[in-house]
N, C-alpha and C. Protein backbone atom coordinates (compact mmCIF):
# COMPACT_ATOMS: atom_id res chain seq x y z
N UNK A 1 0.84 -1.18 0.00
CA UNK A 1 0.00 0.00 0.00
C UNK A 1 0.89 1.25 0.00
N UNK A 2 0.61 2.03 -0.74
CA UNK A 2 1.42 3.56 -1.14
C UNK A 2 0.26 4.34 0.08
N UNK A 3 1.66 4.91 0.28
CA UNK A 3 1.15 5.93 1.96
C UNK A 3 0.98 7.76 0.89
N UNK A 4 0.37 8.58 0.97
CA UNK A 4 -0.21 9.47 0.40
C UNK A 4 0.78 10.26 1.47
N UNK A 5 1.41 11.19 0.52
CA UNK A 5 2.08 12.33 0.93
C UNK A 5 1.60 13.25 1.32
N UNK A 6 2.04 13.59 2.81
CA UNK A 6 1.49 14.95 3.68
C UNK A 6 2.38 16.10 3.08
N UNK A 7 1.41 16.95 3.03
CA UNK A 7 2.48 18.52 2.17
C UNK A 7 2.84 18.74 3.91
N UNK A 8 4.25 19.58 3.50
CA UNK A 8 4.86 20.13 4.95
C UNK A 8 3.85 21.01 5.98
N UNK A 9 3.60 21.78 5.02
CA UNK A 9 2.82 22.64 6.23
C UNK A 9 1.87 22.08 6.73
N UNK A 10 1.05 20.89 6.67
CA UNK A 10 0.17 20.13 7.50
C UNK A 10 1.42 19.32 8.20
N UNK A 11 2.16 19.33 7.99
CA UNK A 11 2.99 18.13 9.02
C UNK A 11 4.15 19.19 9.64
N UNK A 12 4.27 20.39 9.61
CA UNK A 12 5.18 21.03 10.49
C UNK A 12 4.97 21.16 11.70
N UNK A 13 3.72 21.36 12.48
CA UNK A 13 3.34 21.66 13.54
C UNK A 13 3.81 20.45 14.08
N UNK A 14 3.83 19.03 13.75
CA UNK A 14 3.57 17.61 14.10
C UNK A 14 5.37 17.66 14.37
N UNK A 15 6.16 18.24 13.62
CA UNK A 15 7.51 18.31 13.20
C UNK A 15 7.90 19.38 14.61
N UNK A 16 7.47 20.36 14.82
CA UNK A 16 8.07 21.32 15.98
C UNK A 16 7.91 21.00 16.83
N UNK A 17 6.63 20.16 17.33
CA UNK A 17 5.86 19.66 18.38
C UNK A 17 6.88 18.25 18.92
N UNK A 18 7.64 17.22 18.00
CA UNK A 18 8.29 16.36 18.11
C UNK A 18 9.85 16.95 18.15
N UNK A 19 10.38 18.13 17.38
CA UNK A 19 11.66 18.72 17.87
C UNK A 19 11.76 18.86 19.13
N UNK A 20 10.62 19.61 19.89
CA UNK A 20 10.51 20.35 21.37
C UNK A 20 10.72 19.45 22.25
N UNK A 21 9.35 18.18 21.95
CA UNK A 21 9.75 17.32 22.57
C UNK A 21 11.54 16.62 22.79
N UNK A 22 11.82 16.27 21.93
CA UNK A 22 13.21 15.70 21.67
C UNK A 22 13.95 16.90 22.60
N UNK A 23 13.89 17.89 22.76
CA UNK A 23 14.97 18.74 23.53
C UNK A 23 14.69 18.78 24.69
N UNK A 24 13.21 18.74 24.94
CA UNK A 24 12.94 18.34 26.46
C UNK A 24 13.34 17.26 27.36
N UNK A 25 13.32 16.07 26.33
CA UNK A 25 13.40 14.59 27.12
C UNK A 25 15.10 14.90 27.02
N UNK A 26 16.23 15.71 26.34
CA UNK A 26 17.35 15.34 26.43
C UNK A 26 18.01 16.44 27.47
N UNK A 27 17.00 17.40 27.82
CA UNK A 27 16.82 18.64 28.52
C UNK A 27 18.52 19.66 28.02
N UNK A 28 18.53 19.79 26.36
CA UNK A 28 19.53 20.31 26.03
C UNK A 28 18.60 20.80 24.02
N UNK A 29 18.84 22.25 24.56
CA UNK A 29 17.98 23.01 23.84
C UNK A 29 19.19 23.81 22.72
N UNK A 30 20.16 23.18 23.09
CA UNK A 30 21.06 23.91 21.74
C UNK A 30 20.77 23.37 20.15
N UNK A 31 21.33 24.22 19.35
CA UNK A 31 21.12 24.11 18.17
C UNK A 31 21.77 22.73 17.68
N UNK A 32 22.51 22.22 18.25
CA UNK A 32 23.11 20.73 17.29
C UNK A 32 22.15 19.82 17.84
N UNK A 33 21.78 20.00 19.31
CA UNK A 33 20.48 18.78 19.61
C UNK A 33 19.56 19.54 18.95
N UNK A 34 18.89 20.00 18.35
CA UNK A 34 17.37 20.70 17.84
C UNK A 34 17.40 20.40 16.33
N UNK A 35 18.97 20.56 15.63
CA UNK A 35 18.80 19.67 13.89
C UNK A 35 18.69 18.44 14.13
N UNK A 36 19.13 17.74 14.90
CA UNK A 36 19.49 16.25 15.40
C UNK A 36 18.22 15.93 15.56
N UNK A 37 17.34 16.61 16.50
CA UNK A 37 16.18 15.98 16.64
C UNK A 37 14.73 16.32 15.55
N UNK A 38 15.58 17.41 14.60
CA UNK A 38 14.46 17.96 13.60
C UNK A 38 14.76 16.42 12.38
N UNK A 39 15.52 15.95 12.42
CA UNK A 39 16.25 14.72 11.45
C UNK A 39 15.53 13.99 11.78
N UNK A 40 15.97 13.45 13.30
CA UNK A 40 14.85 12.00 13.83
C UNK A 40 13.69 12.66 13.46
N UNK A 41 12.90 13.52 13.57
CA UNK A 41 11.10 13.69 14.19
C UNK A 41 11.08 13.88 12.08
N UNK A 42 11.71 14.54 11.44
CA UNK A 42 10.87 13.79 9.78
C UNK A 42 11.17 12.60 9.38
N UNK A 43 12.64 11.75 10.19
CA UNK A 43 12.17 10.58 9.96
C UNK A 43 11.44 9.86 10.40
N UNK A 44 11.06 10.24 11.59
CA UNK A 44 9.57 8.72 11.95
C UNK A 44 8.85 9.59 11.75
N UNK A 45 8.32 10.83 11.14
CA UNK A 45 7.04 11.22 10.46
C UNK A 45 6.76 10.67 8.99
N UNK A 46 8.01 10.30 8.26
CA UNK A 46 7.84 10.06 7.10
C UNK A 46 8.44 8.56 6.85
N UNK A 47 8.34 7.35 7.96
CA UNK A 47 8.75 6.18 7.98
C UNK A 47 8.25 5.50 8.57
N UNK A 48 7.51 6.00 9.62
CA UNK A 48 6.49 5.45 10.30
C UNK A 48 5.21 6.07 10.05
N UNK A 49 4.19 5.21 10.30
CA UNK A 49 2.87 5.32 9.95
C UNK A 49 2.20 6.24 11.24
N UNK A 50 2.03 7.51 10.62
CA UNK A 50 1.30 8.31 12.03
C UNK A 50 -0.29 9.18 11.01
N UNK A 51 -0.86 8.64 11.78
CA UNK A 51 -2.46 9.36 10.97
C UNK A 51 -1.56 11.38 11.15
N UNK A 52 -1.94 11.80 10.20
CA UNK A 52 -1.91 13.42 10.36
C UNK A 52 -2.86 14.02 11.06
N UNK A 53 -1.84 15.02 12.15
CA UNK A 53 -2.75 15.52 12.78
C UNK A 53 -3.27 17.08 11.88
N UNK A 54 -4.85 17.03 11.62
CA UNK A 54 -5.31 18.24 11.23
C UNK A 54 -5.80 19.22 12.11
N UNK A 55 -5.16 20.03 11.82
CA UNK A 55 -5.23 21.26 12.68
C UNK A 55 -6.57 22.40 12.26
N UNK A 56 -7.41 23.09 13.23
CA UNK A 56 -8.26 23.28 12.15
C UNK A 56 -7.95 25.10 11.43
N UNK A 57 -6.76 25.39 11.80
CA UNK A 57 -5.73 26.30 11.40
C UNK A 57 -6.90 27.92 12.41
N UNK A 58 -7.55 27.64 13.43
CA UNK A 58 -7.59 29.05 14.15
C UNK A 58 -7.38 28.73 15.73
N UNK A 59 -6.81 29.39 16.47
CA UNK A 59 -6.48 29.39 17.83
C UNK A 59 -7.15 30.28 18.08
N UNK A 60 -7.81 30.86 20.03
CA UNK A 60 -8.23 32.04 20.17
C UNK A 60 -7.35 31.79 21.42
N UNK A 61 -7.19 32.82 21.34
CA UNK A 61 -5.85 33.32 22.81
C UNK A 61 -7.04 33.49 24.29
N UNK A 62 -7.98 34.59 24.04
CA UNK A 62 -8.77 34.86 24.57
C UNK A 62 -9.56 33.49 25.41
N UNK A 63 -9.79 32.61 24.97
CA UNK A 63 -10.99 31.54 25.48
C UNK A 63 -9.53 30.88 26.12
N UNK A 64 -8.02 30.30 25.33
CA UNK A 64 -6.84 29.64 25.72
C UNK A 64 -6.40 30.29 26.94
N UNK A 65 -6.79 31.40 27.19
CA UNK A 65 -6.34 32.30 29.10
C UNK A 65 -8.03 31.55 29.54
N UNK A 66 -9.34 31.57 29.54
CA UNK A 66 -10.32 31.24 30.09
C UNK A 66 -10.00 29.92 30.28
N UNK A 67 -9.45 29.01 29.22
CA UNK A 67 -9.32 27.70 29.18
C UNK A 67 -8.66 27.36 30.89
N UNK A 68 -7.25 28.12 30.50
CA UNK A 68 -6.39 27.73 31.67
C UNK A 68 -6.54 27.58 33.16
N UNK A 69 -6.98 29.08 33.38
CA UNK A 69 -7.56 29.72 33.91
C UNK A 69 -9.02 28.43 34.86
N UNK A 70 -9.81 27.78 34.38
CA UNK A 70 -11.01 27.36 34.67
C UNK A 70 -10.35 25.70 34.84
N UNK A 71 -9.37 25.36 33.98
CA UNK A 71 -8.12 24.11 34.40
C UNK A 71 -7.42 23.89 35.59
N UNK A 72 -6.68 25.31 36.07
CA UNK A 72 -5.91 25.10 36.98
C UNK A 72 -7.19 25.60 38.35
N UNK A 73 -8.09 25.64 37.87
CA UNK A 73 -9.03 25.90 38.86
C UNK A 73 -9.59 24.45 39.80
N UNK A 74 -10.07 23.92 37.92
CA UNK A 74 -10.46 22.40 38.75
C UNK A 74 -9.59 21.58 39.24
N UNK A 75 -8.31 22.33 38.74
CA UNK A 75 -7.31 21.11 39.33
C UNK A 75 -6.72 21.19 41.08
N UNK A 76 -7.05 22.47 41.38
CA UNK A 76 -6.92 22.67 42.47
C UNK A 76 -8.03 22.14 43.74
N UNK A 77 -9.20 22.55 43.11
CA UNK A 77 -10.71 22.01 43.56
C UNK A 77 -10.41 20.31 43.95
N UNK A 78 -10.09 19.80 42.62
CA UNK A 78 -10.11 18.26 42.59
C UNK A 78 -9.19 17.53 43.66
N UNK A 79 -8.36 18.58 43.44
CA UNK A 79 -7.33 17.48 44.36
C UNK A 79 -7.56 18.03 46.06
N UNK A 80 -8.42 19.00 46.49
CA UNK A 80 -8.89 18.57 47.39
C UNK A 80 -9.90 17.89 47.78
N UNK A 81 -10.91 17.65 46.85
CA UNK A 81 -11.70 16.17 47.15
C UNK A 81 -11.20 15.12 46.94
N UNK A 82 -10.08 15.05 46.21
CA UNK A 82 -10.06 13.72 46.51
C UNK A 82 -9.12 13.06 47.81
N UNK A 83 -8.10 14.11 48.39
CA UNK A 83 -7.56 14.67 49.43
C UNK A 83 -8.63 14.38 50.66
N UNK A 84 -9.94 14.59 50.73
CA UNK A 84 -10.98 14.43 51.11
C UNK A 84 -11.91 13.71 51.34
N UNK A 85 -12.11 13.04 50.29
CA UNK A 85 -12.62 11.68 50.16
C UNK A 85 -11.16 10.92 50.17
N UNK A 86 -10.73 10.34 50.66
CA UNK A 86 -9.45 9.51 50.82
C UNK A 86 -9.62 9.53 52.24
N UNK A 87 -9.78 10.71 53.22
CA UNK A 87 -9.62 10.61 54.59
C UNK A 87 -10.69 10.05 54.98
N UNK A 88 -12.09 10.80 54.54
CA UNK A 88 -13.34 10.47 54.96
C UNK A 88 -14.12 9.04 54.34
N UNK A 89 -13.43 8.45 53.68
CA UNK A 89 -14.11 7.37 52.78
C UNK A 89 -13.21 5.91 52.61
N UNK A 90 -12.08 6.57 52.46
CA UNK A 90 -11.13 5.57 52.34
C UNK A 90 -11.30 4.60 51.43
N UNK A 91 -11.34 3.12 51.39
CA UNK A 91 -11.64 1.93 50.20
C UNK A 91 -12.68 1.78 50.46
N UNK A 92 -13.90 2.76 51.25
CA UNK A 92 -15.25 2.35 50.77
C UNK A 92 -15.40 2.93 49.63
N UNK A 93 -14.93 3.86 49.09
CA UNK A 93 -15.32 4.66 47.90
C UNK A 93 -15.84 4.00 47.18
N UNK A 94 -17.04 4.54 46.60
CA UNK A 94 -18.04 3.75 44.99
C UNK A 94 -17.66 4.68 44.09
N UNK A 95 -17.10 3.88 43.13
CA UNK A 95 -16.46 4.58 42.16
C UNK A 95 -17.00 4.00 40.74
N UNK A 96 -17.14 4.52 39.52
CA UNK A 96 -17.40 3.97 38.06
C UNK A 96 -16.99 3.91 37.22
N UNK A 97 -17.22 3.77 36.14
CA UNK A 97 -16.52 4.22 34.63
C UNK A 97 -17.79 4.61 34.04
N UNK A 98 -17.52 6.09 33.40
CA UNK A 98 -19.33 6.94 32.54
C UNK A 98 -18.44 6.61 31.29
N UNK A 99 -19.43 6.91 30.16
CA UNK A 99 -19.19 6.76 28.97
C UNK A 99 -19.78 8.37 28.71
N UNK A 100 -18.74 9.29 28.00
CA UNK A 100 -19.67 10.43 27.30
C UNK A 100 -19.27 10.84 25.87
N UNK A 101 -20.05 11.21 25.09
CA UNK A 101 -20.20 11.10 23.67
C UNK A 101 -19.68 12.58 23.77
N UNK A 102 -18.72 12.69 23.09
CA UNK A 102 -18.54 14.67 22.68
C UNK A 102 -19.17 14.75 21.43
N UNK A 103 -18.94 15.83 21.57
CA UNK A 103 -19.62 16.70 20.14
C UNK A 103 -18.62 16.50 19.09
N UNK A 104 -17.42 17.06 19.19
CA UNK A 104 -16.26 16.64 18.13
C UNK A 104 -15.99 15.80 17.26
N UNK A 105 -15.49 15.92 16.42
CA UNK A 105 -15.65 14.47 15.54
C UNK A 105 -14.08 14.54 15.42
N UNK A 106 -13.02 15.80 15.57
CA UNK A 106 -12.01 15.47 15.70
C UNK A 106 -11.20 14.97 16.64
N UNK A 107 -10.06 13.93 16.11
CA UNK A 107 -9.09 12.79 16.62
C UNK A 107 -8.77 14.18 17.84
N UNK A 108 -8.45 15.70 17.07
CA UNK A 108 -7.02 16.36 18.06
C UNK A 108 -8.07 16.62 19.11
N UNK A 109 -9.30 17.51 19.48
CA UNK A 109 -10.37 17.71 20.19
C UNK A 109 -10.47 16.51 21.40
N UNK A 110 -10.68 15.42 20.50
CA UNK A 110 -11.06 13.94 21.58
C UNK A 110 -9.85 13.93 22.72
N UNK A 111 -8.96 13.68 21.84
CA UNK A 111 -7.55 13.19 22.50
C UNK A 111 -7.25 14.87 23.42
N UNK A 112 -7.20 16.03 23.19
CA UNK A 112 -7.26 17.02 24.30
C UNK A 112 -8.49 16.99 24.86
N UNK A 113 -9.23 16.74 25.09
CA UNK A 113 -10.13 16.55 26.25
C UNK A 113 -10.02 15.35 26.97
N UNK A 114 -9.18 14.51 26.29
CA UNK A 114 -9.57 13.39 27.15
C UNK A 114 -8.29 13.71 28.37
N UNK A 115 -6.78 14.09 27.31
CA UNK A 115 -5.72 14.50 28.12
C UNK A 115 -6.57 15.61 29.62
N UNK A 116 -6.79 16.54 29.58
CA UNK A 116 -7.46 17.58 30.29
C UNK A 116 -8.06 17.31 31.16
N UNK A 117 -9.22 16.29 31.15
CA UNK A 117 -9.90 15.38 32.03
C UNK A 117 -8.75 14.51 32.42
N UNK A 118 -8.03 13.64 32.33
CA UNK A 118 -6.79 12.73 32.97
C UNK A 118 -6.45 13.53 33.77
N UNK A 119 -5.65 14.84 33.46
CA UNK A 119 -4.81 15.12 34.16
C UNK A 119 -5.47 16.22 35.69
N UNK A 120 -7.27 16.35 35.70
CA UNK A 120 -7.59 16.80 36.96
C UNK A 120 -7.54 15.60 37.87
N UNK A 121 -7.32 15.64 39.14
CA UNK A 121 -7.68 14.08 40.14
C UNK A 121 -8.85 13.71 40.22
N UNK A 122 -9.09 12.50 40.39
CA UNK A 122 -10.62 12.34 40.35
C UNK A 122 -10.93 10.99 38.99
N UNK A 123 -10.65 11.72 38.29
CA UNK A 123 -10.87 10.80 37.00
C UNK A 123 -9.74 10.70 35.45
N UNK A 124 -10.16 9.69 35.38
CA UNK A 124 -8.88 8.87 34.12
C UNK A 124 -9.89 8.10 33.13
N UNK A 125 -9.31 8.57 32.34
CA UNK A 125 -10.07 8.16 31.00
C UNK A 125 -9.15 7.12 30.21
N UNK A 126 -9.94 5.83 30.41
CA UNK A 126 -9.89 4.32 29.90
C UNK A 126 -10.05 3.80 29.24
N UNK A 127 -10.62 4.41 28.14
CA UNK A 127 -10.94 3.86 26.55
C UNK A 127 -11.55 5.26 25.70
N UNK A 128 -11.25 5.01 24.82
CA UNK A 128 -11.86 5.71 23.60
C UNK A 128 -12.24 5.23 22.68
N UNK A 129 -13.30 5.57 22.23
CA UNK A 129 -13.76 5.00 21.16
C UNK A 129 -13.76 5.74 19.68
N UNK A 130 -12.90 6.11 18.73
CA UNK A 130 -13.01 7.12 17.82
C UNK A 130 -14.41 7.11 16.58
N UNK A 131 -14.74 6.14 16.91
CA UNK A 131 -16.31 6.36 15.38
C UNK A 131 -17.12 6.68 16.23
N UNK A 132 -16.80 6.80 17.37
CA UNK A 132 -18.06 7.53 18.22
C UNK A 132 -18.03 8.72 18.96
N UNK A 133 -16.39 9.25 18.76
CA UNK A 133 -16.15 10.35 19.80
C UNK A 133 -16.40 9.51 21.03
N UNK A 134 -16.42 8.72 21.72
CA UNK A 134 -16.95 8.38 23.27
C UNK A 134 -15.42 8.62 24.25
N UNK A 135 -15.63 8.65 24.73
CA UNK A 135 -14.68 8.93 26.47
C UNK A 135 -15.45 7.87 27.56
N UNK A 136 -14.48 6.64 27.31
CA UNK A 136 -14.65 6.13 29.02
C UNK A 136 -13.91 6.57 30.19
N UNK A 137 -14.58 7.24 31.10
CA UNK A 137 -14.08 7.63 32.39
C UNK A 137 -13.77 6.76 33.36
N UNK A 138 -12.69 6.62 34.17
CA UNK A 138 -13.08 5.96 35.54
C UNK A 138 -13.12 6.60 36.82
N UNK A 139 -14.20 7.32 37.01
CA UNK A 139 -14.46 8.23 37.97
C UNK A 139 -14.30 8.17 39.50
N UNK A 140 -14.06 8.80 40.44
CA UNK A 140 -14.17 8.60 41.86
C UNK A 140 -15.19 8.90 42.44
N UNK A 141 -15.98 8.67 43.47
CA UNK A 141 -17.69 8.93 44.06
C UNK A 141 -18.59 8.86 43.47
N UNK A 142 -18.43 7.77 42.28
CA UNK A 142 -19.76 8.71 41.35
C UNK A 142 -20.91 6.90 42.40
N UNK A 143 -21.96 7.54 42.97
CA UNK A 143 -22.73 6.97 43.43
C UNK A 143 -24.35 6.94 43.10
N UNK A 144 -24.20 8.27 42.38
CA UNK A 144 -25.96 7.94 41.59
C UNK A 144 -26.00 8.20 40.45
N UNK A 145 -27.27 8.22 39.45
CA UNK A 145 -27.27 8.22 38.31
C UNK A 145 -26.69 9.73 37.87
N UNK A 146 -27.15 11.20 38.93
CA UNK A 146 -26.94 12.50 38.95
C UNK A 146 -25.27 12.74 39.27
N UNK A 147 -24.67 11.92 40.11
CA UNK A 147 -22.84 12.01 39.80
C UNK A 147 -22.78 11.77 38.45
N UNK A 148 -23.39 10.78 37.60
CA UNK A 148 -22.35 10.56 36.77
C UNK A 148 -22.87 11.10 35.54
N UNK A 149 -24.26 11.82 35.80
CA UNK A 149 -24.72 12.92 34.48
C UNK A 149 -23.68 14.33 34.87
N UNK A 150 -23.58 14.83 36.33
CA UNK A 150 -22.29 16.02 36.40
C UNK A 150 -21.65 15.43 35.73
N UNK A 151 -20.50 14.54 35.82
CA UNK A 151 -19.50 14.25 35.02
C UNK A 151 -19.44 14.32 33.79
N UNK A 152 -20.63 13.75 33.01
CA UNK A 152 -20.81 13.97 31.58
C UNK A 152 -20.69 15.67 31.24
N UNK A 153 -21.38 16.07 31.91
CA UNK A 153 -21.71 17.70 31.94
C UNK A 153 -20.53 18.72 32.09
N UNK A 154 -19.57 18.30 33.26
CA UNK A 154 -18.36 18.38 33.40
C UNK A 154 -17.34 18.66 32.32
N UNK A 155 -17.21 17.56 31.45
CA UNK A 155 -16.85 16.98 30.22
C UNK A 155 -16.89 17.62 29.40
N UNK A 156 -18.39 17.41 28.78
CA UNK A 156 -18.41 17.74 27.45
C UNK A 156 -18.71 19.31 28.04
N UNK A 157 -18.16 20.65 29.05
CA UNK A 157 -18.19 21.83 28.99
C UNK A 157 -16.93 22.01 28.93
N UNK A 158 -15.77 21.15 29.49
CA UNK A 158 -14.21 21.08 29.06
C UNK A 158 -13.98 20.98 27.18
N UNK A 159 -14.97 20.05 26.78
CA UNK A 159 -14.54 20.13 25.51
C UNK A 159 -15.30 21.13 24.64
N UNK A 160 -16.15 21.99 25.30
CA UNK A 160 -16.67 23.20 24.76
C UNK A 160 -15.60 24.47 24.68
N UNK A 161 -14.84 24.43 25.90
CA UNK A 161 -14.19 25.52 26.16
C UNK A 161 -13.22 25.18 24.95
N UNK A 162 -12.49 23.60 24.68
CA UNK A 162 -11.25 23.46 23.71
C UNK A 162 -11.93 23.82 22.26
N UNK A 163 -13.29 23.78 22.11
CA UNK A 163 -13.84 23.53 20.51
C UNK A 163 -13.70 25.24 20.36
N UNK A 164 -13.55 26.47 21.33
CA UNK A 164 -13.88 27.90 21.20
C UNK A 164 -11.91 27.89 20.94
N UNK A 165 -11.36 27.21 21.64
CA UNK A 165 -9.81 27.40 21.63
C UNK A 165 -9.45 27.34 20.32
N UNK A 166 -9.58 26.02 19.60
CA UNK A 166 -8.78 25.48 18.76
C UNK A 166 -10.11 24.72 17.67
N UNK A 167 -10.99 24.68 18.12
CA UNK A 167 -12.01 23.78 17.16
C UNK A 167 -11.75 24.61 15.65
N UNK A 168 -12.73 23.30 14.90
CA UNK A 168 -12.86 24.21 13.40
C UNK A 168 -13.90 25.13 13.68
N UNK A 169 -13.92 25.79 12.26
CA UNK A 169 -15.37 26.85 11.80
C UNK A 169 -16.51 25.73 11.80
N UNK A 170 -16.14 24.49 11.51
CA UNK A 170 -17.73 23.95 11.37
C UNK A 170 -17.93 23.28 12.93
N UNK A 171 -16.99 23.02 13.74
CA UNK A 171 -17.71 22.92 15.16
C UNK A 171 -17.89 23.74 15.83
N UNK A 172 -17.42 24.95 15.55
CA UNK A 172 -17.54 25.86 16.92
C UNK A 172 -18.88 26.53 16.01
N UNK A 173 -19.83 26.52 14.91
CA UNK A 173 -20.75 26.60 14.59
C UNK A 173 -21.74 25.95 14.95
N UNK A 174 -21.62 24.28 14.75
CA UNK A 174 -22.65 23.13 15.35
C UNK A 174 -22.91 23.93 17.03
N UNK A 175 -21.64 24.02 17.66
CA UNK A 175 -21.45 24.22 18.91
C UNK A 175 -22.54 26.03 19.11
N UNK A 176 -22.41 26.55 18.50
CA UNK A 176 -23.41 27.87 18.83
C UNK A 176 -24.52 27.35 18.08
N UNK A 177 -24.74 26.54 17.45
CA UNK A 177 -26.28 26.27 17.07
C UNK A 177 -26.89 25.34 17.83
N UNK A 178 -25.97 24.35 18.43
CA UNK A 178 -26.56 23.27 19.64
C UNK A 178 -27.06 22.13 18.77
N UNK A 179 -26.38 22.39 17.40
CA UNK A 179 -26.55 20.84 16.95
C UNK A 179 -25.39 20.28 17.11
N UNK A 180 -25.90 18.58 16.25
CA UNK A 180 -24.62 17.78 16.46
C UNK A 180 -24.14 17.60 15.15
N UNK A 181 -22.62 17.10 15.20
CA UNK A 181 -22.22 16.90 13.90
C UNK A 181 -22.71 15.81 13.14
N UNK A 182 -22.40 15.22 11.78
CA UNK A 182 -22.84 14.25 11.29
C UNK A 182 -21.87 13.31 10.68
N UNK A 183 -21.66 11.73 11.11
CA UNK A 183 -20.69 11.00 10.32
C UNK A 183 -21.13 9.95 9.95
N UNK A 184 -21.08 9.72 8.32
CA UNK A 184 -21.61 8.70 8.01
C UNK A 184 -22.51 8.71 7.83
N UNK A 185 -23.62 10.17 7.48
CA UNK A 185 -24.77 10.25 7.10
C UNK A 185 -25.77 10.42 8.12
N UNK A 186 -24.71 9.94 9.95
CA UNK A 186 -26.18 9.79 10.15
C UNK A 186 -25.68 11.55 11.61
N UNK A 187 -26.35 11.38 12.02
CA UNK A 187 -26.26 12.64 13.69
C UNK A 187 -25.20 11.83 14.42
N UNK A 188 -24.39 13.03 15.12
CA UNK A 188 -23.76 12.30 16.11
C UNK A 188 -24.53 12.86 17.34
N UNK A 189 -24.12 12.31 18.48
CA UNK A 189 -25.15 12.65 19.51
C UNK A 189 -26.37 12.80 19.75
């Protein structure tokens, strides 16, 4: 099978994003490690099989400070409940895994929300499902049917805030019209 050539500028971001990395993990940011690692990152972009990431080419700075901003919020929040529930609950905790459907139909959207959600305490996300957009969670306290609709709610308003950040023109449209997208002919959500 012949692999279909990515033009550069869809694969540069994928290319800076894997330089940076490479200087981080060697924590040496000079110029002979940064060609060195610009060499490796187009060769396993263009030798190994990596789906392209599409970008939907607009950022908003504005919602990316709200983003943060409402992140390092819950992350502070979270980790005192669970700080909390640990003392007061201990291994009785009832805990679950929710399933929630985003709106997104994009791979980069899914995969940053799901990162975003991981990284507050509380909950870790355990599967994905990509023809469905779904997010399996494995949540902490969730004890009634109303924990684990917050959580959904939770969620898919984290991946509202990323679809105003970085989404395309046609989700952050669905997203102010309150429809859903469509794949495969049919509605998502």
């Amino acid at each position: 099978m012949i692999r279909q050539r990515i033009p550069l500028r869809v694969e540069l971001p994928l290319l800076i994003w894997l330089v940076l990395v490479w200087g981080a993990l060697w924590q040496d940011f000079s110029l002979g490690n940064l060609v060195f690692g610009a060499i490796i990152a187009f060769a396993v972009a263009n030798l190994l099989y990596l789906p392209p990431v599409e970008l939907s080419g607009r950022f908003n700075l504005f919602y990316a400070a709200g983003f943060a901003g409402r992140f390092l919020y819950q992350l502070v929040v979270a980790s005192f409940q669970v700080f909390w529930l640990a003392i007061t609950k201990g291994p009785r905790l009832k805990n679950a895994v929710v399933a929630v459907r985003l709106r997104s139909l994009s791979d980069l959207l899914v995969t940053a929300t799901g990162h975003a959600i991981s990284l507050i305490p509380g909950s870790l996300v355990v599967e994905v499902d990509r023809s469905t957009s779904t997010l399996y969670l494995h949540c902490l306290n969730v004890v009634t049917a109303e924990d684990a609709e917050e959580i959904r709610r939770n969620v898919q308003r984290t991946e509202e805030w990323l679809i105003r950040v970085m989404g395309s023109r046609e989700d952050l449209a669905n997203l102010r019209a309150g429809s859903a997208p469509v794949r495969d002919g049919r509605e998502h959500p």
